[in-house]
C-alpha atoms as a PDB file:
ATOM      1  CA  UNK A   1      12.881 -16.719  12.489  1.00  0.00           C
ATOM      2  CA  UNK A   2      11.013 -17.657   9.445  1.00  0.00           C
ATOM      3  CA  UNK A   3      13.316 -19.361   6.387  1.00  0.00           C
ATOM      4  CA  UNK A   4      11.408 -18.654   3.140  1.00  0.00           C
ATOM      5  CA  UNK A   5      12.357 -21.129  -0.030  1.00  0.00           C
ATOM      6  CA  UNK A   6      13.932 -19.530  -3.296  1.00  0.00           C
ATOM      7  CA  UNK A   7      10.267 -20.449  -4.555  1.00  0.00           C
ATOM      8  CA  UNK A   8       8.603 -18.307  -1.611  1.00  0.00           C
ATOM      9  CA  UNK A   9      11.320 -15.558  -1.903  1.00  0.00           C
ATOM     10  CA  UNK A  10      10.636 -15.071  -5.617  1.00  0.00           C
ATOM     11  CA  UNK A  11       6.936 -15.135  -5.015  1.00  0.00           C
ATOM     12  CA  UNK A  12       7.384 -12.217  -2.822  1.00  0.00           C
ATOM     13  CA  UNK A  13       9.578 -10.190  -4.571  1.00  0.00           C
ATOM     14  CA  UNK A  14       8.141 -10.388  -7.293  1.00  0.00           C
ATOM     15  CA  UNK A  15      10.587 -11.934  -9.725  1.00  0.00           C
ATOM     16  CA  UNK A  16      11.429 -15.521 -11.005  1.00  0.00           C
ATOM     17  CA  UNK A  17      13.287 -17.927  -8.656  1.00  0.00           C
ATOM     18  CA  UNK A  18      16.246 -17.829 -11.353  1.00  0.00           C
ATOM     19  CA  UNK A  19      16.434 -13.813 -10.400  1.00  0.00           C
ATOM     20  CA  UNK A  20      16.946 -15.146  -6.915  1.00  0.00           C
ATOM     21  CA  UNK A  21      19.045 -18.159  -7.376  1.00  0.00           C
ATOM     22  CA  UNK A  22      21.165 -15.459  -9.704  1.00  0.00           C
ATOM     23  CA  UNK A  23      21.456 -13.045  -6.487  1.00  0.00           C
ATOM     24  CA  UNK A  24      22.014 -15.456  -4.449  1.00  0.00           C
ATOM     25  CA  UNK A  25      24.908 -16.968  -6.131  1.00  0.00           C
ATOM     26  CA  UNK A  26      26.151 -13.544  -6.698  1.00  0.00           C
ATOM     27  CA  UNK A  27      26.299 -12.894  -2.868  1.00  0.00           C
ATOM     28  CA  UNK A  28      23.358  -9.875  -3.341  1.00  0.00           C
ATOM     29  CA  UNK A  29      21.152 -11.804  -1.258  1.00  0.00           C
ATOM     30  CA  UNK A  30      22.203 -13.909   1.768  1.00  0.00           C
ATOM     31  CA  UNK A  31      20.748 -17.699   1.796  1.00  0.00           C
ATOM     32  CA  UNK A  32      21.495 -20.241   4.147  1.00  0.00           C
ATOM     33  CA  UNK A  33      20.844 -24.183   4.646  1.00  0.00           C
ATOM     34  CA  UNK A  34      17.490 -26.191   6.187  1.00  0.00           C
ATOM     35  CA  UNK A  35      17.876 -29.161   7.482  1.00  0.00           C
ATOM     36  CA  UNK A  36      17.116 -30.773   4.643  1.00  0.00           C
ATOM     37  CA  UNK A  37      20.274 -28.699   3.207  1.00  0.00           C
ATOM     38  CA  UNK A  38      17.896 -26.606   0.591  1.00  0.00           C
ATOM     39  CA  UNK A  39      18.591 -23.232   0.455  1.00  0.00           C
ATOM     40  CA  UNK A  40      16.811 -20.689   1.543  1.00  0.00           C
ATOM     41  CA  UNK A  41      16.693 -16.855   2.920  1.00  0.00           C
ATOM     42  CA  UNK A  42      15.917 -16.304   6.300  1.00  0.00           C
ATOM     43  CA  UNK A  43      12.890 -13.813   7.141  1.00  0.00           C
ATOM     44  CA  UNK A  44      14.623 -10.487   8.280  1.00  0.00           C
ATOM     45  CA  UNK A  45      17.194 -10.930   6.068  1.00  0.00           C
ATOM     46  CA  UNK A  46      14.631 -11.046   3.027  1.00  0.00           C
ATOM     47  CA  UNK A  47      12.761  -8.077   4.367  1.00  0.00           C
ATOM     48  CA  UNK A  48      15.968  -5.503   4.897  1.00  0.00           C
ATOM     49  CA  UNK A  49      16.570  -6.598   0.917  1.00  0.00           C
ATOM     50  CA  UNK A  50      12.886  -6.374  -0.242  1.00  0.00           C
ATOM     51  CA  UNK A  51      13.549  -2.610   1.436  1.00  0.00           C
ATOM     52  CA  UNK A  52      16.061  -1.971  -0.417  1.00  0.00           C
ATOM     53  CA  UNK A  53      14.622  -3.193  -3.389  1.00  0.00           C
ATOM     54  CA  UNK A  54      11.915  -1.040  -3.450  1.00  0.00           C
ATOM     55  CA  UNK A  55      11.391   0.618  -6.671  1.00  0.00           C
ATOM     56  CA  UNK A  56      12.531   4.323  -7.335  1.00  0.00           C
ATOM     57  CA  UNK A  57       9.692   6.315  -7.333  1.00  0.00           C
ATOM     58  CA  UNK A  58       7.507   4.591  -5.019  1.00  0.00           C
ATOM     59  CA  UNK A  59       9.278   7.115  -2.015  1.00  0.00           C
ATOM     60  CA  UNK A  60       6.880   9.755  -1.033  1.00  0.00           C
ATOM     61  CA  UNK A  61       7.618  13.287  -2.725  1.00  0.00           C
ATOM     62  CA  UNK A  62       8.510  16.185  -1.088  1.00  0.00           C
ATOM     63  CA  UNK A  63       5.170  17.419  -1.585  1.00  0.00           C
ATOM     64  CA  UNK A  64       2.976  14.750   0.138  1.00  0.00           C
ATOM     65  CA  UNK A  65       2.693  13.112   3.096  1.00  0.00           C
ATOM     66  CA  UNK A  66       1.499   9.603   1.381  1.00  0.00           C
ATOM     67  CA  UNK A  67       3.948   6.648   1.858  1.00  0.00           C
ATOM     68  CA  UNK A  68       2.410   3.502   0.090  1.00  0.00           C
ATOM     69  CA  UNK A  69       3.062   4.651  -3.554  1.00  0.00           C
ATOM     70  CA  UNK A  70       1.761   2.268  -6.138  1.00  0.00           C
ATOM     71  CA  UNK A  71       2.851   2.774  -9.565  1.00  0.00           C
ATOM     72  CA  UNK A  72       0.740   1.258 -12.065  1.00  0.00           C
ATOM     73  CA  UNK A  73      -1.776   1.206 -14.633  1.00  0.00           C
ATOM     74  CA  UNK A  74      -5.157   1.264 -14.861  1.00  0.00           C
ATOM     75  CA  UNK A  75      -7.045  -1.828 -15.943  1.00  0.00           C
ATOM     76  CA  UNK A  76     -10.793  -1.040 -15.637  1.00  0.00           C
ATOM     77  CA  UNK A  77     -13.223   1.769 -15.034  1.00  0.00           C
ATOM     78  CA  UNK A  78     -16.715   1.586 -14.315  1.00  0.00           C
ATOM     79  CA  UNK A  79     -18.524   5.442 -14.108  1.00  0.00           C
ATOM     80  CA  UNK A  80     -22.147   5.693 -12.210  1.00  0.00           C
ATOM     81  CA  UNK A  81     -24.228   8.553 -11.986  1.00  0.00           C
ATOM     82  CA  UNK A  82     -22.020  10.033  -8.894  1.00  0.00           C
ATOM     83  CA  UNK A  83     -19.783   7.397  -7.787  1.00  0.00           C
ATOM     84  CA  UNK A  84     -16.875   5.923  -9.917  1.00  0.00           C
ATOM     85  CA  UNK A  85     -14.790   2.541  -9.897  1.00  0.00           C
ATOM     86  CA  UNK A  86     -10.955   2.348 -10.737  1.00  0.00           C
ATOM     87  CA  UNK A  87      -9.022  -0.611 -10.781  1.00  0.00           C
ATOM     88  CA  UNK A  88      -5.136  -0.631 -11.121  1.00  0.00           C
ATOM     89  CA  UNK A  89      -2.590  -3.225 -12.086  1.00  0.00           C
ATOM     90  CA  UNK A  90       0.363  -2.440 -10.161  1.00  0.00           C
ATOM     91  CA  UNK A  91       2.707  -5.108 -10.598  1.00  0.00           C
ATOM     92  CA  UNK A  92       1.161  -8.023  -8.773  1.00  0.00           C
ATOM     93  CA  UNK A  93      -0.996  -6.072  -7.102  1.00  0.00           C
ATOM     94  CA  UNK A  94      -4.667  -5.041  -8.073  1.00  0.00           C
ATOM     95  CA  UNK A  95      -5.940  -1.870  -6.275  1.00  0.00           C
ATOM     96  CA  UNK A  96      -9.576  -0.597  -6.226  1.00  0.00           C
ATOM     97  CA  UNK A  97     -10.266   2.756  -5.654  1.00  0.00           C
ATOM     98  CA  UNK A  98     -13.675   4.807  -5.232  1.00  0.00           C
ATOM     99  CA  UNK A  99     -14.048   7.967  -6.471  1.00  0.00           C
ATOM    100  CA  UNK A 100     -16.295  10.429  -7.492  1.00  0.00           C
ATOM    101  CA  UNK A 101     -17.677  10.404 -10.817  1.00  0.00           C
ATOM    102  CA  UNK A 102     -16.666  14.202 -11.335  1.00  0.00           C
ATOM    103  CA  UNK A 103     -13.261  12.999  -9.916  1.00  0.00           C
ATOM    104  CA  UNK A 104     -12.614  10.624 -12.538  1.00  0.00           C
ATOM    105  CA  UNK A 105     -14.021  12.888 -15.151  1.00  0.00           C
ATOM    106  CA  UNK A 106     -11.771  15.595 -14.213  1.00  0.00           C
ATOM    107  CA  UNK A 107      -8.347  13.361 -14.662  1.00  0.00           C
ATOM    108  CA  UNK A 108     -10.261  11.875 -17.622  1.00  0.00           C
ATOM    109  CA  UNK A 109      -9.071   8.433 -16.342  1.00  0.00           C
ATOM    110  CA  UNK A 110      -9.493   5.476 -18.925  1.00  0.00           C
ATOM    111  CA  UNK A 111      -8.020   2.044 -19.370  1.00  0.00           C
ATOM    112  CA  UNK A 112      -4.178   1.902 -20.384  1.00  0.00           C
ATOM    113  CA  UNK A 113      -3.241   5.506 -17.959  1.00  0.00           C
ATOM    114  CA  UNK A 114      -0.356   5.197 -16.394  1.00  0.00           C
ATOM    115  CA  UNK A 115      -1.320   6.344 -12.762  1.00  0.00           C
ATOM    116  CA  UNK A 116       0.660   6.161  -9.412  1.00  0.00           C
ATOM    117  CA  UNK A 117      -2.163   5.085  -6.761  1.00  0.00           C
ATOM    118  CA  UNK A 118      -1.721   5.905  -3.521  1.00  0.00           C
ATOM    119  CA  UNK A 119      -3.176   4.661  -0.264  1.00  0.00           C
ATOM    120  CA  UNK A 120      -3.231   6.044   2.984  1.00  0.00           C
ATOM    121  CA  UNK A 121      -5.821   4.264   5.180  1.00  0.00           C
ATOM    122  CA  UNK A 122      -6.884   4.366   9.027  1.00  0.00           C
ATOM    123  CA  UNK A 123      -7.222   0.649   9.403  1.00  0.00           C
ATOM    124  CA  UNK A 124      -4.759  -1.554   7.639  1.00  0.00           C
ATOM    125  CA  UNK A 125      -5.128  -5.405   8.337  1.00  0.00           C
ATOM    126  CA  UNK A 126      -2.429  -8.026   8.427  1.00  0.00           C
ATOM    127  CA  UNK A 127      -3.095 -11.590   8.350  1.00  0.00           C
ATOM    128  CA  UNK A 128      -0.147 -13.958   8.338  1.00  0.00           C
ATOM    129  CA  UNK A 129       0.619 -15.665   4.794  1.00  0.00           C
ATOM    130  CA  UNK A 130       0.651 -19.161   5.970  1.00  0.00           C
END
């Protein structure tokens, strides 16, 4: 079982490693001792919290089958003659989507929208963080 630092923990979660020293001192999020005797949160403890940390709103609605619910804003969009760029900022993550230029036109999409991007892909790679 992987044991991720406060450092690590915070990168993942997104916050600042005084969020998680504050949860973990507050007994939200379980730590425990390496060898060394630094604390730290062990791997499938910090993924059932990241769960249910999730952000309201990123749950699928009743109306869509979607899962991976991204909201964020857009930072940058680039319009061809029939195919269209958007990029979105949400949170730490930067998400770039392909549309068509009548697509784009149509939700009139332009840098500062607040958007929710969703993704739903066949192939989905995962390559290990280390």
């Amino acid at each position: 079982m992987p044991l991720y630092s406060l450092r690590e923990t915070a990168d993942l979660l997104g916050v600042s490693v005084d969020t998680v020293r504050r949860w973990a001192d507050g007994g939200r999020l379980p730590t425990t001792n390496d060898p060394q005797g630094h604390r730290g949160v062990e791997g499938k403890a910090l993924a059932t919290f990241a769960l249910a940390q999730a952000a309201p709103g990123t749950a699928p609605t009743s109306g869509s089958s979607m899962r991976n619910r991204f909201p964020g804003i857009v930072t940058r969009v680039v319009r061809g003659d029939v195919a269209a760029q958007v990029e979105v900022q949400a949170g730490p993550h930067r998400l770039v989507s392909l549309l068509t230029r009548e697509a784009v036109d149509e939700l009139n999409l332009h840098e500062g929208d607040r958007v929710v991007a969703t993704v739903k892909a066949t192939n989905v790679a995962v390559e290990l963080g280390r």
